[in-house]
N, C-alpha and C. Protein backbone atom coordinates (compact mmCIF):
# COMPACT_ATOMS: atom_id res chain seq x y z
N UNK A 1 64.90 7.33 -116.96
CA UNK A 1 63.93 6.38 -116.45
C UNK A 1 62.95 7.09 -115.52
N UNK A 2 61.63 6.63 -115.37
CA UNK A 2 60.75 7.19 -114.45
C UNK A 2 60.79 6.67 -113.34
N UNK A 3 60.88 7.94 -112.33
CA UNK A 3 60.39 7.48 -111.00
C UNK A 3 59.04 6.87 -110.39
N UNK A 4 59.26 5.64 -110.25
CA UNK A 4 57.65 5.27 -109.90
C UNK A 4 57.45 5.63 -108.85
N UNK A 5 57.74 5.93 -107.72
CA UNK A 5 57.53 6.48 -106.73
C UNK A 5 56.99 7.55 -106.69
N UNK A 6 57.44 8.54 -107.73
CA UNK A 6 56.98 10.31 -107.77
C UNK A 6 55.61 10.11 -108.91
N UNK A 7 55.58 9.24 -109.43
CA UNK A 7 54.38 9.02 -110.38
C UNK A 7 53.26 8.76 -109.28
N UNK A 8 53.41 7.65 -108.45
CA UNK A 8 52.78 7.33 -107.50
C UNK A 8 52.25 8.49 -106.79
N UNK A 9 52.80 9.38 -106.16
CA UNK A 9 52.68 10.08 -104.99
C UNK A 9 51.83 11.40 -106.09
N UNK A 10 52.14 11.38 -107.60
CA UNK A 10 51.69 12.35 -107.92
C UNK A 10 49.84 11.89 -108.54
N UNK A 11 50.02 10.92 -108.69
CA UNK A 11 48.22 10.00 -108.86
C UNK A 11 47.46 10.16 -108.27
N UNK A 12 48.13 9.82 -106.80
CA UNK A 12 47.07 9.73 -105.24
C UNK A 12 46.72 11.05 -105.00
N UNK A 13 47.75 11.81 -105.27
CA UNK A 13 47.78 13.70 -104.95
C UNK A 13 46.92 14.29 -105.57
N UNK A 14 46.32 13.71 -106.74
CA UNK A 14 45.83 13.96 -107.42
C UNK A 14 44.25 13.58 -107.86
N UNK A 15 44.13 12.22 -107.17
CA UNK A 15 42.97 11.60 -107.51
C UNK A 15 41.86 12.38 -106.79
N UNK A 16 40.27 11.66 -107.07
CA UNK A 16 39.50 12.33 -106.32
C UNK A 16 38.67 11.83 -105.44
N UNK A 17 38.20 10.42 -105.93
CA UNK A 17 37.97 9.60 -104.88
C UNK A 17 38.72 8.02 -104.93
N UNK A 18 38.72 7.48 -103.47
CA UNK A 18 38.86 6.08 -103.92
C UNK A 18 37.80 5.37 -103.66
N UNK A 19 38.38 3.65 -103.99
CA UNK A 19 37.34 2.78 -103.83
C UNK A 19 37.76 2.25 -102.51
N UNK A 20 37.58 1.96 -101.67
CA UNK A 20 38.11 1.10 -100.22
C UNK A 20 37.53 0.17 -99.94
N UNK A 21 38.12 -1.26 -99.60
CA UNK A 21 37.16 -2.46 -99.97
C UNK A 21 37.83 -2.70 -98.30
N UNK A 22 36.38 -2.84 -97.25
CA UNK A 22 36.64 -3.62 -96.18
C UNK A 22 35.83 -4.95 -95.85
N UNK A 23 36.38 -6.02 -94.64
CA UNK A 23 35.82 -7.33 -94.64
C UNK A 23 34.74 -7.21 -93.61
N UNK A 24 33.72 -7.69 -94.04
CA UNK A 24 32.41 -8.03 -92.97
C UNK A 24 32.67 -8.82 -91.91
N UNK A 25 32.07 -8.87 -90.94
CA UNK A 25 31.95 -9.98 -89.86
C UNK A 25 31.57 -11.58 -90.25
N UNK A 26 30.85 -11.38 -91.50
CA UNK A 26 31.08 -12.65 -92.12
C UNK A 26 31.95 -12.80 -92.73
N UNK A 27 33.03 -12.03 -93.50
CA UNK A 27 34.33 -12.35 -94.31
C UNK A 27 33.77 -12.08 -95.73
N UNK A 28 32.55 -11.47 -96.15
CA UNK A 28 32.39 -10.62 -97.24
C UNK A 28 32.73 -9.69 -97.60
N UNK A 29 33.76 -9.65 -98.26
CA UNK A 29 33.76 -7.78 -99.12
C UNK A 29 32.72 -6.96 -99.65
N UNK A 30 33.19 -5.89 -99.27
CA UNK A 30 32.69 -4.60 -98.82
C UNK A 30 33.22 -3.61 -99.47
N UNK A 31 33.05 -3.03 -100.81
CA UNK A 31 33.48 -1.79 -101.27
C UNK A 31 32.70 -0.74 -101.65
N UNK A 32 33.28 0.42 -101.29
CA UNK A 32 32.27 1.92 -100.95
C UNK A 32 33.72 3.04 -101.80
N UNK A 33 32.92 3.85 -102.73
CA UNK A 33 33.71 5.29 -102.82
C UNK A 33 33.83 6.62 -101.46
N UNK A 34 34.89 6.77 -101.82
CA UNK A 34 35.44 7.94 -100.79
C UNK A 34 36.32 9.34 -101.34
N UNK A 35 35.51 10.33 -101.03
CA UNK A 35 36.31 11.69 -101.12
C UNK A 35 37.85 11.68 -100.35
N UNK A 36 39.07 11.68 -100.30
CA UNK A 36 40.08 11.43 -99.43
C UNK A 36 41.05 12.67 -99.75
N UNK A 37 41.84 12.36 -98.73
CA UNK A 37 43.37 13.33 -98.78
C UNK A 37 44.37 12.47 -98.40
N UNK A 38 45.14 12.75 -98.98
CA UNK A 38 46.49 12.38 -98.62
C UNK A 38 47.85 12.62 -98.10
N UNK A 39 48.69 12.18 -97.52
CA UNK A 39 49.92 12.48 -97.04
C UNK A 39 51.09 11.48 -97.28
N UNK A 40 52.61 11.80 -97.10
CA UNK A 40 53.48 10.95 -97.57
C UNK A 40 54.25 11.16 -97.05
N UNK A 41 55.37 10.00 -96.35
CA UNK A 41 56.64 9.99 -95.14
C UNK A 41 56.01 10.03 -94.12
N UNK A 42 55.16 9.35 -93.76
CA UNK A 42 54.60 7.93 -93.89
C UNK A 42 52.99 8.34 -94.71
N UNK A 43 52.93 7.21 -95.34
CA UNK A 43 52.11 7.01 -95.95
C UNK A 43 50.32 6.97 -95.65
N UNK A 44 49.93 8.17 -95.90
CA UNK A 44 48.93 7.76 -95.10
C UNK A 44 47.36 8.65 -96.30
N UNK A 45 46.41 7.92 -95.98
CA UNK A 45 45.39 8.87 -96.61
C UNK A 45 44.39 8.66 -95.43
N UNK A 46 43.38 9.82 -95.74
CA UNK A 46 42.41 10.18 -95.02
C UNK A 46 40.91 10.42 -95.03
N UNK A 47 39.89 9.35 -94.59
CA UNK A 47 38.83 10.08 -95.51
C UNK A 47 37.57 10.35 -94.23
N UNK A 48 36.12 10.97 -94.18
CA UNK A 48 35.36 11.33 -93.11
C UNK A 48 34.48 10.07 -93.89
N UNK A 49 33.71 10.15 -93.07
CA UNK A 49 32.40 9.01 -92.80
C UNK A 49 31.43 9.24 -91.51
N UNK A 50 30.45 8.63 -91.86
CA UNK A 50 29.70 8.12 -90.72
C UNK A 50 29.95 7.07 -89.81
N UNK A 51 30.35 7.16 -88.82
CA UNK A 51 30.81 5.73 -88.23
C UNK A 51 29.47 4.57 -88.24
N UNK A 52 28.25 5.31 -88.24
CA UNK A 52 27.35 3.92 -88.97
C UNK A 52 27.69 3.34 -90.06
N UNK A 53 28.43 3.75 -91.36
CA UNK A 53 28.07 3.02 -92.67
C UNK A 53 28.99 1.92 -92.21
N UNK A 54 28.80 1.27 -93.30
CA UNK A 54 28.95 -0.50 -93.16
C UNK A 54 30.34 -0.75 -93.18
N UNK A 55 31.30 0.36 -93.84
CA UNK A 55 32.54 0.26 -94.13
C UNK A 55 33.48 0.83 -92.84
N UNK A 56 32.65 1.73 -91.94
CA UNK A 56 33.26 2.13 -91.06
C UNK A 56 33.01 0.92 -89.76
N UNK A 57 31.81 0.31 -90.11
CA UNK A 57 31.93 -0.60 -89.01
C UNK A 57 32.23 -1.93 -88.89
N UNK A 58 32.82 -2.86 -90.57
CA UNK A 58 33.55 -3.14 -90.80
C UNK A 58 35.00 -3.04 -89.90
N UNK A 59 35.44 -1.74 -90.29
CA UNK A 59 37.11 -2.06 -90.61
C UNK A 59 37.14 -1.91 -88.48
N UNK A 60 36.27 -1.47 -87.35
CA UNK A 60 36.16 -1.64 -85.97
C UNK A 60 36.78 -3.09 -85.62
N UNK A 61 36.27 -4.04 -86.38
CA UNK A 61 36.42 -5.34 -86.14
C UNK A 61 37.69 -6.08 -86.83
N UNK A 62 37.83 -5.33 -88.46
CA UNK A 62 38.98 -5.97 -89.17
C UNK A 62 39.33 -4.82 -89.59
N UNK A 63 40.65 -4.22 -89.10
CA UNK A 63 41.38 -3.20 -89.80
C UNK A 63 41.81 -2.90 -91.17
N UNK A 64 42.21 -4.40 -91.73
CA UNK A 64 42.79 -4.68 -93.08
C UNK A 64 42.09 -3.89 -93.74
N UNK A 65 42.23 -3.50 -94.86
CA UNK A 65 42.01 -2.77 -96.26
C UNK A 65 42.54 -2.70 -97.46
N UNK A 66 41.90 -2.75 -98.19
CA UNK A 66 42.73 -2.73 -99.77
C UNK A 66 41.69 -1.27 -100.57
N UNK A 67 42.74 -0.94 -101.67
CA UNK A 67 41.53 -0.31 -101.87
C UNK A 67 42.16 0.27 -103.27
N UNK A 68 41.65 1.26 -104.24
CA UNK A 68 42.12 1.76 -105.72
C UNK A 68 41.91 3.28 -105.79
N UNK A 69 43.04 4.05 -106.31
CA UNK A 69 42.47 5.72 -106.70
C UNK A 69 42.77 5.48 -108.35
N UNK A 70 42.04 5.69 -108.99
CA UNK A 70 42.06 5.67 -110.50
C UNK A 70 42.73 7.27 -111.10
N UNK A 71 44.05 7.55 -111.61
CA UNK A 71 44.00 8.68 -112.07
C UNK A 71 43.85 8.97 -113.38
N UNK A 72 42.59 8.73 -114.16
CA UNK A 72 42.43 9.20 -115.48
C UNK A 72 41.28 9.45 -115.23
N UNK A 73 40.61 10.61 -116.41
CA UNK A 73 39.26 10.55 -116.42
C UNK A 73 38.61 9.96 -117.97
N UNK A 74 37.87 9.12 -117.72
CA UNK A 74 36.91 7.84 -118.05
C UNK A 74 36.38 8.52 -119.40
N UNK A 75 36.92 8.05 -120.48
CA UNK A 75 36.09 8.56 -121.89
C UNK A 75 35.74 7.34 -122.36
N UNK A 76 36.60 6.41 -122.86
CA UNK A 76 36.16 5.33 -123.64
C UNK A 76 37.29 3.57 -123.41
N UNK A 77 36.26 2.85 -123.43
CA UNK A 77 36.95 1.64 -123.61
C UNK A 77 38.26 1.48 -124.70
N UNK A 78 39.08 0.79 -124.03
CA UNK A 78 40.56 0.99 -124.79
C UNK A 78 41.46 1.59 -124.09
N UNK A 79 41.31 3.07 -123.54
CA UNK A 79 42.25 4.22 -123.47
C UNK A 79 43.15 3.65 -122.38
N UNK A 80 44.28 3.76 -122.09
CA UNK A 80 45.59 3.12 -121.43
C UNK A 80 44.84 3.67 -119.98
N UNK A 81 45.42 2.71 -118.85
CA UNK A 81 44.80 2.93 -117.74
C UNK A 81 46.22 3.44 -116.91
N UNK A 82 45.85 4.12 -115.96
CA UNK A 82 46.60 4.83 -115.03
C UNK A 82 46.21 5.07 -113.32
N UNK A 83 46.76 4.60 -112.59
CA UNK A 83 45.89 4.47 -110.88
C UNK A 83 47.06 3.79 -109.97
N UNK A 84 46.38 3.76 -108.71
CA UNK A 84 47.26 2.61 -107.69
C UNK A 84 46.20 1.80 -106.88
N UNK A 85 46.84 1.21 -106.99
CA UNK A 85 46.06 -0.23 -105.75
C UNK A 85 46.98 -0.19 -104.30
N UNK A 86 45.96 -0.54 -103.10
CA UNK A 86 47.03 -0.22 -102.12
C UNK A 86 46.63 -1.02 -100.72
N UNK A 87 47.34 -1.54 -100.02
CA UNK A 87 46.71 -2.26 -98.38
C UNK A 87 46.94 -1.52 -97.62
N UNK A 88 46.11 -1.82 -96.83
CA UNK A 88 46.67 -0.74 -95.51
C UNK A 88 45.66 -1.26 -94.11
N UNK A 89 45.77 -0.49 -93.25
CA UNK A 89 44.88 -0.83 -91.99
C UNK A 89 44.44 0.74 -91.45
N UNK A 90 43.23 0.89 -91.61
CA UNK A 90 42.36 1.62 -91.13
C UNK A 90 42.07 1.66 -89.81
N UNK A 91 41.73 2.89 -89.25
CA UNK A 91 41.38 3.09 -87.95
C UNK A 91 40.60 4.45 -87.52
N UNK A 92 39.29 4.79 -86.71
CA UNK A 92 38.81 6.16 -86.34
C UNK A 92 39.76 6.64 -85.61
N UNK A 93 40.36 8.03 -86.06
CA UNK A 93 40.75 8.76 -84.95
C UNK A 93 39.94 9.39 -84.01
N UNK A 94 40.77 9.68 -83.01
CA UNK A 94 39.91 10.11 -81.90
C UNK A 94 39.75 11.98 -82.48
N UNK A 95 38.25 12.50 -81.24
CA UNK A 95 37.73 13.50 -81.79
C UNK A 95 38.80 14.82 -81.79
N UNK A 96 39.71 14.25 -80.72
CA UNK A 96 41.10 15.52 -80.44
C UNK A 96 42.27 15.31 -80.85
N UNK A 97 43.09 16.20 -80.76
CA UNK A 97 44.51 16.06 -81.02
C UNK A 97 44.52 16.06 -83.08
N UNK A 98 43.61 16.15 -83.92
CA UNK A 98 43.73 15.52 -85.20
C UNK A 98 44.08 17.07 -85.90
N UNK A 99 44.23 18.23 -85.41
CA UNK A 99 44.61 19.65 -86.26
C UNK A 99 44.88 18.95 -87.36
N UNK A 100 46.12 18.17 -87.62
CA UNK A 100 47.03 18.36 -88.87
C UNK A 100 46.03 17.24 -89.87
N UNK A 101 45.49 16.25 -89.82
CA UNK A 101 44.37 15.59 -90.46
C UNK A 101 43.09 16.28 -90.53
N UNK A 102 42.16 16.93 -90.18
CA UNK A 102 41.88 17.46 -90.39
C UNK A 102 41.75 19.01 -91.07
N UNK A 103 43.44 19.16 -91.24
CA UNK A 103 43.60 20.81 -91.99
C UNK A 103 44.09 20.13 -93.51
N UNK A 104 44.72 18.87 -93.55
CA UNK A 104 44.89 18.34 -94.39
C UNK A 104 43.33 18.09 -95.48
N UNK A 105 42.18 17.01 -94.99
CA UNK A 105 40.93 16.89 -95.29
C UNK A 105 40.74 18.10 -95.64
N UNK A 106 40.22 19.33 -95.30
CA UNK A 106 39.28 20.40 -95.18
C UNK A 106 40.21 21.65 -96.13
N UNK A 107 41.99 21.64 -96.38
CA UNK A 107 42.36 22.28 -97.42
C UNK A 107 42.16 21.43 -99.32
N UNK A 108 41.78 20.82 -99.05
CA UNK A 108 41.76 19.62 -100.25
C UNK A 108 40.05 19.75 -100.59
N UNK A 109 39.05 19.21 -99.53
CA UNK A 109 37.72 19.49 -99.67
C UNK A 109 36.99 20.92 -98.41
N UNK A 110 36.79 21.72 -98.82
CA UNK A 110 36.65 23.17 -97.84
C UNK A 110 35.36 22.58 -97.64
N UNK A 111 34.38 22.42 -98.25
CA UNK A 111 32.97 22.19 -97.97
C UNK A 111 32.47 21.25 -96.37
N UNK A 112 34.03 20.37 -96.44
CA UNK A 112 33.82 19.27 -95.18
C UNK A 112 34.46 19.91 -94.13
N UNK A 113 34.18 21.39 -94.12
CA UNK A 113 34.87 21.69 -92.66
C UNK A 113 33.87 21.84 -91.55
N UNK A 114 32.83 22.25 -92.03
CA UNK A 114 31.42 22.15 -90.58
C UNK A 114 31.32 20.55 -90.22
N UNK A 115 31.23 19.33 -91.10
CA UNK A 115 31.51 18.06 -91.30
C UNK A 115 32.08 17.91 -90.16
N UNK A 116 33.44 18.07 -90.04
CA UNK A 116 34.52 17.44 -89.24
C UNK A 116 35.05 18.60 -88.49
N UNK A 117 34.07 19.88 -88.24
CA UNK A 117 34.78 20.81 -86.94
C UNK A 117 34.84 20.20 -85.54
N UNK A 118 35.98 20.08 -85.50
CA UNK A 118 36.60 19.60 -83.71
C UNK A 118 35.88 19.89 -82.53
N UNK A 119 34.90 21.44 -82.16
CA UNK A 119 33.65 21.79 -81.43
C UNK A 119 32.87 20.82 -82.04
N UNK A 120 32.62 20.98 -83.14
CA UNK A 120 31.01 20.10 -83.29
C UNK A 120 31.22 18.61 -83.05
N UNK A 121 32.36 18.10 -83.40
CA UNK A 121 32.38 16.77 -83.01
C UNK A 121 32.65 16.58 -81.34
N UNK A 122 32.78 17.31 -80.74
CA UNK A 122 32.92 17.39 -79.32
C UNK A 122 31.79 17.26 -78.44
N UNK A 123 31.37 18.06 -79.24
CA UNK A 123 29.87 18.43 -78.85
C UNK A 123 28.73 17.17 -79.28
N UNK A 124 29.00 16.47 -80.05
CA UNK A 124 28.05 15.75 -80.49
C UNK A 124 27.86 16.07 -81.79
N UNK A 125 27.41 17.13 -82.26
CA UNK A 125 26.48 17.74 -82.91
C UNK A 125 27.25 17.47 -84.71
N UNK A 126 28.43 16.98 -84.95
CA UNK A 126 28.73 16.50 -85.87
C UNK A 126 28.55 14.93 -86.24
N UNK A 127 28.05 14.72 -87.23
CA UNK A 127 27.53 13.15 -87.29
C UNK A 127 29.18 12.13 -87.63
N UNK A 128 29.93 13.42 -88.88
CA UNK A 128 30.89 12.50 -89.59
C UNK A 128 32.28 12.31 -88.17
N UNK A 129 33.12 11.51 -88.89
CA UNK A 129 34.32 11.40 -87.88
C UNK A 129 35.32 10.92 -88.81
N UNK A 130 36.70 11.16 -88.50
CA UNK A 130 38.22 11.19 -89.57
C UNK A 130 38.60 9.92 -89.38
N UNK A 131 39.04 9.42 -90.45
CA UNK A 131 39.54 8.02 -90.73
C UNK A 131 40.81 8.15 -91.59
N UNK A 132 41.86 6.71 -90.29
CA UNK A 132 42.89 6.91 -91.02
C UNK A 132 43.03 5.74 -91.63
N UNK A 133 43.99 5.46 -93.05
CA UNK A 133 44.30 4.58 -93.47
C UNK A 133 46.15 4.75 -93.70
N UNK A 134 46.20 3.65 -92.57
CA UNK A 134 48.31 3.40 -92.97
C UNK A 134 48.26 2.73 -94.18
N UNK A 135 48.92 2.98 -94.72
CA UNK A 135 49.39 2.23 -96.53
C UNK A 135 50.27 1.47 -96.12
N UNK A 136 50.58 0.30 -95.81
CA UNK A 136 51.56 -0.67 -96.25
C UNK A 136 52.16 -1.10 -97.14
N UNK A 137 51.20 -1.51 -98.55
CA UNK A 137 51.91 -1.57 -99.58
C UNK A 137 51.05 -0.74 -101.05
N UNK A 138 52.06 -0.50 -102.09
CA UNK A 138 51.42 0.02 -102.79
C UNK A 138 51.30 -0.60 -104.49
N UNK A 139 50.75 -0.52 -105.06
CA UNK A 139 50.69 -1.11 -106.59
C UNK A 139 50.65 -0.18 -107.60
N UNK A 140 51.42 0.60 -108.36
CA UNK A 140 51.44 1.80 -109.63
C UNK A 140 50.46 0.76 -110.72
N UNK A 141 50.16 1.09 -111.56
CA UNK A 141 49.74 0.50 -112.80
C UNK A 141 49.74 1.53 -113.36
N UNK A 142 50.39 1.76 -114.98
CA UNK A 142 50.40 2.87 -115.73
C UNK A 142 51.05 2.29 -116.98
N UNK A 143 50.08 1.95 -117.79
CA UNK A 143 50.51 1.33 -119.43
C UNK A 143 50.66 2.63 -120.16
N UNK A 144 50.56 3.85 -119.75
CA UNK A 144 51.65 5.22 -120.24
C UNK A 144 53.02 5.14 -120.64
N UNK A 145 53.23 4.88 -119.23
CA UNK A 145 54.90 5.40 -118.81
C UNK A 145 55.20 4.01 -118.49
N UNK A 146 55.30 3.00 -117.94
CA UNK A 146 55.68 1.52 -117.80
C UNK A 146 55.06 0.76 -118.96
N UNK A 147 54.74 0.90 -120.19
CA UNK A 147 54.54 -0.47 -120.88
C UNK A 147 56.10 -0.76 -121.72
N UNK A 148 55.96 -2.21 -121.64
CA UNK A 148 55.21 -3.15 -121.38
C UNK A 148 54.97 -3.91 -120.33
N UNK A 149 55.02 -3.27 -118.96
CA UNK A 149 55.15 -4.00 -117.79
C UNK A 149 54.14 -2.47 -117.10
N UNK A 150 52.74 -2.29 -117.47
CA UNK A 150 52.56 -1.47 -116.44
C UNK A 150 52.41 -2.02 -114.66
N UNK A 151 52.37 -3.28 -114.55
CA UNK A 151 52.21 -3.45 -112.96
C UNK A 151 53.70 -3.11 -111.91
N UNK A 152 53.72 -1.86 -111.17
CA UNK A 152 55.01 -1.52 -110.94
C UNK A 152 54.53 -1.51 -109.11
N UNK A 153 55.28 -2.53 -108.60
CA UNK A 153 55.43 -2.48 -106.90
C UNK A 153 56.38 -1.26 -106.31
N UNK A 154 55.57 -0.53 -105.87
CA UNK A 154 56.25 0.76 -105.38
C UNK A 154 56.02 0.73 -103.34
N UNK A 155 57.09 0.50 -102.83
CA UNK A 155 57.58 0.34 -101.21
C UNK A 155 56.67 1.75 -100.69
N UNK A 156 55.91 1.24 -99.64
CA UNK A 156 55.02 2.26 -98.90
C UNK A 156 56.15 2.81 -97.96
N UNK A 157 55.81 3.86 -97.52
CA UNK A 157 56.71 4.41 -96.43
C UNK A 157 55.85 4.56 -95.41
N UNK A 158 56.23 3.73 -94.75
CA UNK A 158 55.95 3.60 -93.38
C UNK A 158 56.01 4.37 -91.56
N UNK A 159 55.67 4.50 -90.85
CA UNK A 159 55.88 5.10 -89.77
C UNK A 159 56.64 4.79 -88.58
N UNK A 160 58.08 4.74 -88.67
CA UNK A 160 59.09 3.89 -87.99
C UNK A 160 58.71 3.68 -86.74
């Protein structure tokens, strides 16, 4: 039998961006793509932004989040789908203390290391800033390996 759990952890590990859907101050959804990284025991992904865009100033007010990493790449209508759906609560970390999120981000995407260098964000002089998202729960979908039931509830691991 397959582990959905290791399917899971191997999708997200894998994906390249997600979709992250946050709530407006009016209670409109809000979804934006994101370059991210990930981590696991506890569950967590990571992505940079501008703290202007709409999604970062969003989730200031409402943490909640939902959001999708799709792991297939997109040829044609039909082809069996494979990804996770996931909630969680978002939050900016602060500009210090983040080494291990940030070495995480910047070994995954190298290009975002002037982006999110710890001097430059100190300094000002960096615009982006690191965002975390806790995973609470998670959703497999994979009509691969689970049909006829690809919707598979897989337990987030959490941060005791």
């Amino acid at each position: 039998m397959t582990d959905a759990r290791k399917v899971l952890e191997e999708y997200v590990a894998t994906g390249k961006v997600l979709q992250l859907a946050t709530v407006g101050e009016d209670g409109a959804p809000y979804v934006c793509n994101l370059w991210f990284a990930s981590a696991f025991d506890p569950d967590r992904l990571w992505f940079i932004s501008r703290p202007s865009r709409v999604h970062c100033a969003n989730l200031r007010s409402e943490p909640r989040v939902a959001g999708a990493v799709l792991a297939i790449e997109l040829e044609e209508l039909g082809q069996d789908v494979t990804g996770v759906t996931f909630q969680g609560n978002a939050r900016e970390l602060p500009i210090t203390g983040i080494e291990e999120q940030i070495a995480a981000y910047t070994s995954r995407w190298p290009r975002a290391t002037r982006a999110i260098d710890p001097a430059r964000m100190l300094s000002g002089e960096a615009h982006h800033r690191v965002y975390q998202i806790d995973v609470t729960s998670w959703i497999l979908f994979d009509e691969q390996r689970f049909d006829p039931n690809p919707r598979v509830p897989v337990d987030a691991h959490t941060a005791a």
